[in-house]
PDB file of N, CA and C in Angstrom:
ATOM      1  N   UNK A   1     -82.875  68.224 -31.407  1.00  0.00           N
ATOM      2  CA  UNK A   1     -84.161  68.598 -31.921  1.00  0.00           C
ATOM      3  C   UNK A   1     -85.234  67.752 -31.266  1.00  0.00           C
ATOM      4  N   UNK A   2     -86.238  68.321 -30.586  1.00  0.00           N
ATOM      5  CA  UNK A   2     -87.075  67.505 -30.234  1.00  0.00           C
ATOM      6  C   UNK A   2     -88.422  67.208 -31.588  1.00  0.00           C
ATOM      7  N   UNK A   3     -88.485  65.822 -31.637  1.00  0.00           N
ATOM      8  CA  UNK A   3     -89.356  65.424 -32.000  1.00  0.00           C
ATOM      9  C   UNK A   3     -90.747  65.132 -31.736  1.00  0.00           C
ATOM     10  N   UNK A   4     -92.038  65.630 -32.133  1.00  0.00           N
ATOM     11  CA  UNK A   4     -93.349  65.534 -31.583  1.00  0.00           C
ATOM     12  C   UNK A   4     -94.561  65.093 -32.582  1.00  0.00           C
ATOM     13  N   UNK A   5     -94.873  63.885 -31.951  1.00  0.00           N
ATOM     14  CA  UNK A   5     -95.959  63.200 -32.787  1.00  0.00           C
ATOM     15  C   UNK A   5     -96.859  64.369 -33.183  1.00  0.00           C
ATOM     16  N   UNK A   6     -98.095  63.872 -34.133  1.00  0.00           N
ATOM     17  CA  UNK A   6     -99.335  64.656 -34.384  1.00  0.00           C
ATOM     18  C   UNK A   6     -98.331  65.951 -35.530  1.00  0.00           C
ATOM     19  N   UNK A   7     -97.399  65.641 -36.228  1.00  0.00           N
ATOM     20  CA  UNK A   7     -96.678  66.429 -36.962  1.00  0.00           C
ATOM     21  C   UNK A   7     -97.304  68.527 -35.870  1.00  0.00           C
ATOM     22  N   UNK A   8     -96.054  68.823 -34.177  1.00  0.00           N
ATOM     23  CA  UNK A   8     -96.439  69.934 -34.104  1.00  0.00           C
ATOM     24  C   UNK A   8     -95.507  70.871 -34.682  1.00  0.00           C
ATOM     25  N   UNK A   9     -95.602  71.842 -35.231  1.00  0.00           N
ATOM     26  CA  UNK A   9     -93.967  72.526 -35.415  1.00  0.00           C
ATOM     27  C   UNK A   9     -93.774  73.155 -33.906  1.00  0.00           C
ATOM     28  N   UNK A  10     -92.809  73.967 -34.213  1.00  0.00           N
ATOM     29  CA  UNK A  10     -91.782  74.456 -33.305  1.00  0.00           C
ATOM     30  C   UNK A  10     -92.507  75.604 -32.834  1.00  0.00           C
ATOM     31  N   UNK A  11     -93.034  76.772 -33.666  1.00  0.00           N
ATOM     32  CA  UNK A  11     -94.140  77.792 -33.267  1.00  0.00           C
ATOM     33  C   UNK A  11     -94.752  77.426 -32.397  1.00  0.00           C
ATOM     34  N   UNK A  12     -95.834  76.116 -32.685  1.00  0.00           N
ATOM     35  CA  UNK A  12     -97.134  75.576 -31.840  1.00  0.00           C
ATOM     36  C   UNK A  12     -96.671  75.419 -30.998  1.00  0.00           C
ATOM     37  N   UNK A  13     -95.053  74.867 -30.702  1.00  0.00           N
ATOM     38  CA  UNK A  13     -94.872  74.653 -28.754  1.00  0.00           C
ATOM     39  C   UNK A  13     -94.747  75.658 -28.242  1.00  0.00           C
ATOM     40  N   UNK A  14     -93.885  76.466 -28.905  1.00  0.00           N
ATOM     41  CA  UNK A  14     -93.813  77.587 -28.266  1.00  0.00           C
ATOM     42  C   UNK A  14     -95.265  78.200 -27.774  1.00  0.00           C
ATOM     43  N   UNK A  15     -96.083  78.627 -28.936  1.00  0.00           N
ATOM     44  CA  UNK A  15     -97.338  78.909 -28.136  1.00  0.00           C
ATOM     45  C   UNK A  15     -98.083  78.242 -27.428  1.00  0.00           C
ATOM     46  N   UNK A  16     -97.894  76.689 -27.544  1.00  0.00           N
ATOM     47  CA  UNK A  16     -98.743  76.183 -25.803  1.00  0.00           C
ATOM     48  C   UNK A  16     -97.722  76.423 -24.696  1.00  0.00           C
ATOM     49  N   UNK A  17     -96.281  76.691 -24.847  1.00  0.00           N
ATOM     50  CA  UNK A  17     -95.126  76.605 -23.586  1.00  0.00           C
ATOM     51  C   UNK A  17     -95.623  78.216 -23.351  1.00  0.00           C
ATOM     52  N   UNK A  18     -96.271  79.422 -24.044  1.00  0.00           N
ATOM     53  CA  UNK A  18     -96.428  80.688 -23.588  1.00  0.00           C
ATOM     54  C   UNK A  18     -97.936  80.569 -23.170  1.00  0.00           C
ATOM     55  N   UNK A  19     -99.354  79.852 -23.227  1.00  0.00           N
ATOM     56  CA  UNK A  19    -100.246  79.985 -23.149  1.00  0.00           C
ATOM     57  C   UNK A  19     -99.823  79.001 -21.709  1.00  0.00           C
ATOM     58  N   UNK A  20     -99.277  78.051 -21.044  1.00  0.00           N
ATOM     59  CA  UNK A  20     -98.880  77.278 -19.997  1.00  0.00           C
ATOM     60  C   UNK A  20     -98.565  78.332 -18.893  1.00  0.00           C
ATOM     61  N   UNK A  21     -97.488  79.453 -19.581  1.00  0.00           N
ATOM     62  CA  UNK A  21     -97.260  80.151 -18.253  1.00  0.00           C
ATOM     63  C   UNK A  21     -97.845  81.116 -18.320  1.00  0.00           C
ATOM     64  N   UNK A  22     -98.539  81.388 -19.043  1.00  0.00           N
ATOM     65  CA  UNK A  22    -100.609  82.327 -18.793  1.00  0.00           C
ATOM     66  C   UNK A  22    -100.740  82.039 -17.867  1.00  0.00           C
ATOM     67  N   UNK A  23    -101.144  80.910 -18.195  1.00  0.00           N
ATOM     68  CA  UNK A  23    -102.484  80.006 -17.199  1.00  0.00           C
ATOM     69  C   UNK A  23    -101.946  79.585 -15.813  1.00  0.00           C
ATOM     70  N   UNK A  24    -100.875  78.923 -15.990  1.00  0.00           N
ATOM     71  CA  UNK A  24    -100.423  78.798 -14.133  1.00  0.00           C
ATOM     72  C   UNK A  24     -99.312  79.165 -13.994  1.00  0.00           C
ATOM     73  N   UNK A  25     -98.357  80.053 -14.648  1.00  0.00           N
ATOM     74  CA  UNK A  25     -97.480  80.938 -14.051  1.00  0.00           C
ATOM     75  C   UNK A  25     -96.194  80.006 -13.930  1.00  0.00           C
ATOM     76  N   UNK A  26     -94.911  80.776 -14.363  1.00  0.00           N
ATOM     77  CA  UNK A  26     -93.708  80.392 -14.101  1.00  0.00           C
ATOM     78  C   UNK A  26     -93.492  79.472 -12.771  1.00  0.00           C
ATOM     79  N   UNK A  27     -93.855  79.620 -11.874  1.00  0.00           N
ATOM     80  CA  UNK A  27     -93.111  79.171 -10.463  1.00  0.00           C
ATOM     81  C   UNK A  27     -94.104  78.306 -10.188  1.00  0.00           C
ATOM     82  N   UNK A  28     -95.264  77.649 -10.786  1.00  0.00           N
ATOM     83  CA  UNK A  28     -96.097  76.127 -10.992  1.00  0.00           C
ATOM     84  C   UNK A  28     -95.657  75.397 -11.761  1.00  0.00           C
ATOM     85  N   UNK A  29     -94.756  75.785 -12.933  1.00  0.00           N
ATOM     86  CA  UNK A  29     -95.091  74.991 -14.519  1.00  0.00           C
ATOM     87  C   UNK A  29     -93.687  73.816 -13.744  1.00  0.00           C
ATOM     88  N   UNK A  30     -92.264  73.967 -13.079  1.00  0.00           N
ATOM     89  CA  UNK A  30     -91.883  73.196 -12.625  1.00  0.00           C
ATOM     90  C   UNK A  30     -92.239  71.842 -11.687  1.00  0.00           C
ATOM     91  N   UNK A  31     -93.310  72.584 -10.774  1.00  0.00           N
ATOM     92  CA  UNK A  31     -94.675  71.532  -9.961  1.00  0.00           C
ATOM     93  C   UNK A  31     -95.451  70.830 -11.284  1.00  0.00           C
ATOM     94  N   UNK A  32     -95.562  70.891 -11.948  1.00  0.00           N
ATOM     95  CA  UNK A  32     -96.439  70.101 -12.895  1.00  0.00           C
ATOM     96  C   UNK A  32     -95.452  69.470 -13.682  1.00  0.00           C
ATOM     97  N   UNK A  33     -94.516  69.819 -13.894  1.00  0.00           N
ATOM     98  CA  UNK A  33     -93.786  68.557 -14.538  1.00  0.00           C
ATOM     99  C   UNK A  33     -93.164  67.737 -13.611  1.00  0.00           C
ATOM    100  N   UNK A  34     -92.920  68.314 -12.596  1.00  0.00           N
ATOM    101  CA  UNK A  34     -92.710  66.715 -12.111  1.00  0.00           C
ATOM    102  C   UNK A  34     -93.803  66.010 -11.073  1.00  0.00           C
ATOM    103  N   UNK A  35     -94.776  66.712 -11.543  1.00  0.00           N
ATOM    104  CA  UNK A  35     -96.026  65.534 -10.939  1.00  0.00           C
ATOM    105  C   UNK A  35     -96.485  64.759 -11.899  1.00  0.00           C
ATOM    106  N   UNK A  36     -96.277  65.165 -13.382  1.00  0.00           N
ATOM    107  CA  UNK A  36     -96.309  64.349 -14.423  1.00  0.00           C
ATOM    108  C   UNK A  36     -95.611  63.591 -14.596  1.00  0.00           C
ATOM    109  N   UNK A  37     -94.151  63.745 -14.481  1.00  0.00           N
ATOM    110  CA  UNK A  37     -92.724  62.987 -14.306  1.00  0.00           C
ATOM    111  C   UNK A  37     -93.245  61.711 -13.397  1.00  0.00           C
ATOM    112  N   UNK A  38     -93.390  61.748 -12.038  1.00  0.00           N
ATOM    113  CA  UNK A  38     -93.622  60.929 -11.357  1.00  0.00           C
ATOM    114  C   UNK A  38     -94.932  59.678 -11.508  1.00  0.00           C
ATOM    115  N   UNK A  39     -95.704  60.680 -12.265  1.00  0.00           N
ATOM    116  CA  UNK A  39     -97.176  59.610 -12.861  1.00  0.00           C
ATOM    117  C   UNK A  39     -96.830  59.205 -13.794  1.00  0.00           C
ATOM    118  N   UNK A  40     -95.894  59.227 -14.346  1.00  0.00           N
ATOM    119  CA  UNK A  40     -95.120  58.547 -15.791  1.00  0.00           C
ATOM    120  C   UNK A  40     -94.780  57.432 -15.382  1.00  0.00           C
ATOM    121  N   UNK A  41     -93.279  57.562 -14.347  1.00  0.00           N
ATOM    122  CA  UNK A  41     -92.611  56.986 -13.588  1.00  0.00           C
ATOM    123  C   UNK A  41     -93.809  56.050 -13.137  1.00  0.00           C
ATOM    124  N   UNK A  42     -94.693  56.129 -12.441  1.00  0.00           N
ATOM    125  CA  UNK A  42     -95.419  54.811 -11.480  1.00  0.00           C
ATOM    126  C   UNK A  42     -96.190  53.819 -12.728  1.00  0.00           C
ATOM    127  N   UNK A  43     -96.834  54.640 -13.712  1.00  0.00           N
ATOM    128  CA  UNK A  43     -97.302  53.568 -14.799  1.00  0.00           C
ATOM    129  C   UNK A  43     -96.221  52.806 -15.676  1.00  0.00           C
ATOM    130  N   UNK A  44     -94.890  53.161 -15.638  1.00  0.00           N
ATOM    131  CA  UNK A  44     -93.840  52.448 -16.682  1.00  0.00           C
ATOM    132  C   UNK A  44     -93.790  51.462 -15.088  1.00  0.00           C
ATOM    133  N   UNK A  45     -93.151  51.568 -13.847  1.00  0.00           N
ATOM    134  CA  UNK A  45     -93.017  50.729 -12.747  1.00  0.00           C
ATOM    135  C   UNK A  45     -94.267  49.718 -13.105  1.00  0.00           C
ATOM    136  N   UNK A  46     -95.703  50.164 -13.060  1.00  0.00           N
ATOM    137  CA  UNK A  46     -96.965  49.091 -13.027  1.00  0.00           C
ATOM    138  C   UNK A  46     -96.708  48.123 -14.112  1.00  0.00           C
ATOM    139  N   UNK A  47     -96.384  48.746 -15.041  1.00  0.00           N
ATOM    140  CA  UNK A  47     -96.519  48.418 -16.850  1.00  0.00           C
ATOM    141  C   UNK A  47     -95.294  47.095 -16.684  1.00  0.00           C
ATOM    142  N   UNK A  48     -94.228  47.338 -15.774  1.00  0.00           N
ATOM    143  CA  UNK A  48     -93.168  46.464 -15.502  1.00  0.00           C
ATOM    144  C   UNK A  48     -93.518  45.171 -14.706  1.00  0.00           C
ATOM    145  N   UNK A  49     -94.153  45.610 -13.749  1.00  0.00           N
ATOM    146  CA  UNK A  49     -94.872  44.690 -12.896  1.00  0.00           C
ATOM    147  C   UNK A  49     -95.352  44.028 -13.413  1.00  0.00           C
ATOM    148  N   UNK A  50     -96.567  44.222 -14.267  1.00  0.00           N
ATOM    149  CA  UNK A  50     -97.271  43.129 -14.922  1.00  0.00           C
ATOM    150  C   UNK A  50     -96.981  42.417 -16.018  1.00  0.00           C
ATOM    151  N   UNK A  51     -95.621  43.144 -16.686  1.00  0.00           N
ATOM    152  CA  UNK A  51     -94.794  42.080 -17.385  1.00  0.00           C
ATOM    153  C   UNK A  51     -93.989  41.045 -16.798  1.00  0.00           C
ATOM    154  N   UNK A  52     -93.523  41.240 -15.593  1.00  0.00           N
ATOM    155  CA  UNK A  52     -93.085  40.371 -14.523  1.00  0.00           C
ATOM    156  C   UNK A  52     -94.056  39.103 -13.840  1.00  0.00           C
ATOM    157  N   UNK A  53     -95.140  39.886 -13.786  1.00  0.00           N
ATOM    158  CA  UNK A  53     -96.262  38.554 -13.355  1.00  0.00           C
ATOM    159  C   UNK A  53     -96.385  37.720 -14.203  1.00  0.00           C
ATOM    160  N   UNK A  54     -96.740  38.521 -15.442  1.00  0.00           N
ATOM    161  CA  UNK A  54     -96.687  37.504 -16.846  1.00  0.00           C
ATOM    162  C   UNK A  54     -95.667  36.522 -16.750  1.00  0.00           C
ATOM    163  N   UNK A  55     -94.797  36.955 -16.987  1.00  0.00           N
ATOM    164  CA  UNK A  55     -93.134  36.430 -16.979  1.00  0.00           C
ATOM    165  C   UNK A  55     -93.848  35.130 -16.573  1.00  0.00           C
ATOM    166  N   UNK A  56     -93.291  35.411 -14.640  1.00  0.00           N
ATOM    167  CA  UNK A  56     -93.395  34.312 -14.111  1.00  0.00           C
ATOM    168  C   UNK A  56     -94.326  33.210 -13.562  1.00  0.00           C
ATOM    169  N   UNK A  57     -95.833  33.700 -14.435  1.00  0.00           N
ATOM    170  CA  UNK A  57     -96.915  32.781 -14.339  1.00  0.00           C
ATOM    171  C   UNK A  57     -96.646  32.223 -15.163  1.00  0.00           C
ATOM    172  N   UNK A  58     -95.719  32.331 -16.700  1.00  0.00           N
ATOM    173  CA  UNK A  58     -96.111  31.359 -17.662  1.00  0.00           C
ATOM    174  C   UNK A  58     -94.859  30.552 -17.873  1.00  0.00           C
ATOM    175  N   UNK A  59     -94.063  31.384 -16.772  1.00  0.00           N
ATOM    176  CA  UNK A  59     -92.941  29.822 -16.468  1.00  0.00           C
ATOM    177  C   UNK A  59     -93.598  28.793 -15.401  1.00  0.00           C
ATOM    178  N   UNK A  60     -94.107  29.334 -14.600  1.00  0.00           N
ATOM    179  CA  UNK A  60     -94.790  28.735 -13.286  1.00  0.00           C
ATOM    180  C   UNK A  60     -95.878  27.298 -14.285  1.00  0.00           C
ATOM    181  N   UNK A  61     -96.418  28.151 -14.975  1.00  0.00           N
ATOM    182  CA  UNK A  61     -97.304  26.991 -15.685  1.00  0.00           C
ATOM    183  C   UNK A  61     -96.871  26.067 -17.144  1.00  0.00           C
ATOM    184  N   UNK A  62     -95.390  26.413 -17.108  1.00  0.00           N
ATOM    185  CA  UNK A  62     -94.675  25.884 -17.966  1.00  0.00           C
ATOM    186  C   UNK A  62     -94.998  26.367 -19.865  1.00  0.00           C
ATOM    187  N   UNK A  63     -95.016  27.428 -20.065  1.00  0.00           N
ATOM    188  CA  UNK A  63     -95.196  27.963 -20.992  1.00  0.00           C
ATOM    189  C   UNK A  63     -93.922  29.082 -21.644  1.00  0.00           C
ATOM    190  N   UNK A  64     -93.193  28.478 -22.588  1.00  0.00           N
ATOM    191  CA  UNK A  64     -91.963  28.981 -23.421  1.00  0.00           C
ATOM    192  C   UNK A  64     -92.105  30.330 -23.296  1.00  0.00           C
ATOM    193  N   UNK A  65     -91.473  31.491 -22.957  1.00  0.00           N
ATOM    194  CA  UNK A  65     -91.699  32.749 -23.115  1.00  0.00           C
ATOM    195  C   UNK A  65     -91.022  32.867 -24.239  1.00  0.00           C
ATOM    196  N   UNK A  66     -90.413  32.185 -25.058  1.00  0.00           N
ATOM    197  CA  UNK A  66     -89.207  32.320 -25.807  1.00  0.00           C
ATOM    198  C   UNK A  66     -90.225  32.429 -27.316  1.00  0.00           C
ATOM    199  N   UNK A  67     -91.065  31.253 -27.218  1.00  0.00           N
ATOM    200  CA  UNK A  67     -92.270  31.034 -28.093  1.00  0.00           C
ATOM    201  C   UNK A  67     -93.209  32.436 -28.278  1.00  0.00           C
ATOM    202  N   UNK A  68     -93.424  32.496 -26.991  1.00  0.00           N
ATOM    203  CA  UNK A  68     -94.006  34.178 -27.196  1.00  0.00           C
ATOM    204  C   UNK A  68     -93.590  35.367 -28.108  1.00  0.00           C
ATOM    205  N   UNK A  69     -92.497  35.194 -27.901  1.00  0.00           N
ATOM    206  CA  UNK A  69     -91.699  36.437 -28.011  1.00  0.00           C
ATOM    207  C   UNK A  69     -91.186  36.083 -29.271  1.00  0.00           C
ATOM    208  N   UNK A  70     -91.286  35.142 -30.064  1.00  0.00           N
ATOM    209  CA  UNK A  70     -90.811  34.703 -31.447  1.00  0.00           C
ATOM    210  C   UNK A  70     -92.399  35.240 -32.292  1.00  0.00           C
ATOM    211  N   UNK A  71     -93.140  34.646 -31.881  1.00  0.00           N
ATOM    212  CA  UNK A  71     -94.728  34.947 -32.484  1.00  0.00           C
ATOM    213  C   UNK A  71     -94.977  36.570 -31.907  1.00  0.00           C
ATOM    214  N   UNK A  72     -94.725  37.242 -31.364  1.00  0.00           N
ATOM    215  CA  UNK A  72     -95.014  38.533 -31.305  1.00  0.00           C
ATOM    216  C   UNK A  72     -93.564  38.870 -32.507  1.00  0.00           C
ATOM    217  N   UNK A  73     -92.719  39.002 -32.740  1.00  0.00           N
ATOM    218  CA  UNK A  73     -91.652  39.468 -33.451  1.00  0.00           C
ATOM    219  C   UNK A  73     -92.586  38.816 -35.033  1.00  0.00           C
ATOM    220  N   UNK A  74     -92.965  37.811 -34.955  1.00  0.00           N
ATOM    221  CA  UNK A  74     -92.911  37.601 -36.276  1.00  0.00           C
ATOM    222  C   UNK A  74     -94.042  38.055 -36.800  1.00  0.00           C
ATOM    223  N   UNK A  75     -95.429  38.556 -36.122  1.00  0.00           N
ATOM    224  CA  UNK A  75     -96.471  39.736 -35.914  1.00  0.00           C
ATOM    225  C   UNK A  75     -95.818  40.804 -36.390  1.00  0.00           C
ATOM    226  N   UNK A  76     -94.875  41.301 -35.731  1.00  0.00           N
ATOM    227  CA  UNK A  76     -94.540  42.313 -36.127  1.00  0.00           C
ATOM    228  C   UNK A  76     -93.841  42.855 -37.380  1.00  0.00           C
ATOM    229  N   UNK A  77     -92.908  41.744 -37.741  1.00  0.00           N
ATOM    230  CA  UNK A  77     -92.590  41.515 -39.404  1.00  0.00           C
ATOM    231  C   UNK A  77     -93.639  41.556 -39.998  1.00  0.00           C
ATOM    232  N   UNK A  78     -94.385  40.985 -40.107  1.00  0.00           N
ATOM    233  CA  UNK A  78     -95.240  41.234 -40.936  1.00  0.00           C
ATOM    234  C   UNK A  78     -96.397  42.220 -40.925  1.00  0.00           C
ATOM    235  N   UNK A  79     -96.799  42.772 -39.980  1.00  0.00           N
ATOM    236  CA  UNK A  79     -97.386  44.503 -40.453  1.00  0.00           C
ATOM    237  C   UNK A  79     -96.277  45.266 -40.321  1.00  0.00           C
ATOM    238  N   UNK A  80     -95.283  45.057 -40.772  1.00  0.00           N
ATOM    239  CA  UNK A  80     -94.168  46.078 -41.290  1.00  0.00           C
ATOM    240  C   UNK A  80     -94.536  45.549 -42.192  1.00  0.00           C
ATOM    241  N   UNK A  81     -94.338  44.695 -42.733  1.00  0.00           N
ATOM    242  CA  UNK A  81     -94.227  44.346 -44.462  1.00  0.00           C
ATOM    243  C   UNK A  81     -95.710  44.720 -45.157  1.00  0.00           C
ATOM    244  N   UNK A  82     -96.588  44.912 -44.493  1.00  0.00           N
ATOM    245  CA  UNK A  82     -97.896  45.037 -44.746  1.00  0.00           C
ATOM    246  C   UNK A  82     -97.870  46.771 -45.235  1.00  0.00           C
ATOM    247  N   UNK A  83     -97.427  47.450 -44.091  1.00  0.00           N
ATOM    248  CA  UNK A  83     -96.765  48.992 -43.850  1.00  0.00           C
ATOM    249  C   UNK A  83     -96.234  49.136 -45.892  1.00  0.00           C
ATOM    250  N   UNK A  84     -95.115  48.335 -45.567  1.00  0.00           N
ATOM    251  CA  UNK A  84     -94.314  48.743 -46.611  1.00  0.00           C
ATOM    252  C   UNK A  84     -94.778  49.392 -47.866  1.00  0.00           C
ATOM    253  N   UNK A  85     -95.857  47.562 -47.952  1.00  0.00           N
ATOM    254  CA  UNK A  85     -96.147  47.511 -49.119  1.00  0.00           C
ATOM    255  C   UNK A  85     -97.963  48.733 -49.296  1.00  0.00           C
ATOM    256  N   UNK A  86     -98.236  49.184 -48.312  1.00  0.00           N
ATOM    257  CA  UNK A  86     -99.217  50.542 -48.685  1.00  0.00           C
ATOM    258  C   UNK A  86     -98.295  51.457 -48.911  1.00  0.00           C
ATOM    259  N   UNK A  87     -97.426  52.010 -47.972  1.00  0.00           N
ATOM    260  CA  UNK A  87     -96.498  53.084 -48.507  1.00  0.00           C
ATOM    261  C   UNK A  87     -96.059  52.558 -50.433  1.00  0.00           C
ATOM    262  N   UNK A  88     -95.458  51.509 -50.503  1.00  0.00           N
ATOM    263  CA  UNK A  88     -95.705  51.836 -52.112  1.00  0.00           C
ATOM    264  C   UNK A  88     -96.697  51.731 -53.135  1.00  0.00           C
ATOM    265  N   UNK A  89     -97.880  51.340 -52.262  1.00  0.00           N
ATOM    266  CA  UNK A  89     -98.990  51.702 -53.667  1.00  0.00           C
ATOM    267  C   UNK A  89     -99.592  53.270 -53.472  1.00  0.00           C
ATOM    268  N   UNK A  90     -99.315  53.529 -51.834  1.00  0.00           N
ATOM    269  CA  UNK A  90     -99.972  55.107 -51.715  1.00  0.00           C
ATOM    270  C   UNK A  90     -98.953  56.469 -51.995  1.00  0.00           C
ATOM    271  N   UNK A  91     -97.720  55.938 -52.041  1.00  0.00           N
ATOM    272  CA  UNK A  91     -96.484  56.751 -52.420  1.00  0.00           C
ATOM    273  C   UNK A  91     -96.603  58.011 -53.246  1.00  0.00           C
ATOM    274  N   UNK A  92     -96.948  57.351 -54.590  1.00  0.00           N
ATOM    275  CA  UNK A  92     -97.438  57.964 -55.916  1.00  0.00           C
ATOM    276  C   UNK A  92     -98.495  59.067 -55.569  1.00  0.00           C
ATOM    277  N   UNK A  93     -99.830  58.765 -54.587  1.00  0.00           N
ATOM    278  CA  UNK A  93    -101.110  59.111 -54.487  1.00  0.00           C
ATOM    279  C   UNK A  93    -100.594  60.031 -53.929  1.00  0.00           C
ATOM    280  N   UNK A  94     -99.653  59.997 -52.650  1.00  0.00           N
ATOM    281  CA  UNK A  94     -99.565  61.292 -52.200  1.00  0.00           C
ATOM    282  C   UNK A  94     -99.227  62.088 -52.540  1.00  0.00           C
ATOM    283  N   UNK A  95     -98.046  61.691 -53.331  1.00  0.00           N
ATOM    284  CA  UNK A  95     -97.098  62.641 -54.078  1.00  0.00           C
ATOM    285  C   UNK A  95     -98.128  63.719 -55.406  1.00  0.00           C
ATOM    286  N   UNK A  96     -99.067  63.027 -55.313  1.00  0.00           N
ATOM    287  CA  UNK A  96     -99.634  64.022 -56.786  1.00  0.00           C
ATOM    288  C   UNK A  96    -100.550  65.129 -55.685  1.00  0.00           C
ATOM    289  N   UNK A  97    -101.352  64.765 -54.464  1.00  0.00           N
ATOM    290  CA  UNK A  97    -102.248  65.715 -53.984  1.00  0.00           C
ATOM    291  C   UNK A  97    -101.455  66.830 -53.311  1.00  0.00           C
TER     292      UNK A  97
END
């Protein structure tokens, strides 16, 4: 089952996957996905890169990545727990509208 943010159903793809081959035709819609494919591909490569520079500037300048990466995790515990705790005061709220 594919899953798609922005809650789309299954209808709605279908009608943008039939309004797609409207507009530029069966024997393009393969050319466009993988020119998208590939512009995906080069920003996850960039996105890598500059986690790599990171990396090794802040060993270079002697800075714990280990420390980093403990304080981002523990950021992240806690707006989960933040998360949690609206889902149970808004739980109720939704459930009645």
């Amino acid at each position: 089952m594919i899953t798609v943010p922005l809650f789309i159903s299954g209808t709605e793809i279908a009608f943008i996957v039939f309004i797609l081959i409207m507009v530029f035709g069966a024997d393009k819609i393969p050319e466009i996905a993988r020119g998208l494919g590939k512009g995906m591909r080069v920003i996850k490569d960039a996105t890598n890169d500059i986690k790599t520079e990171i990396t090794k500037s802040a060993e270079k300048n002697g800075i714990d990545t280990d420390i980093t990466t403990s304080i981002t995790s523990d950021i992240k515990k806690e707006i989960d727990q933040v998360k949690d705790d609206i889902d149970d005061i808004t739980g109720p709220v939704k459930r009645q509208l």
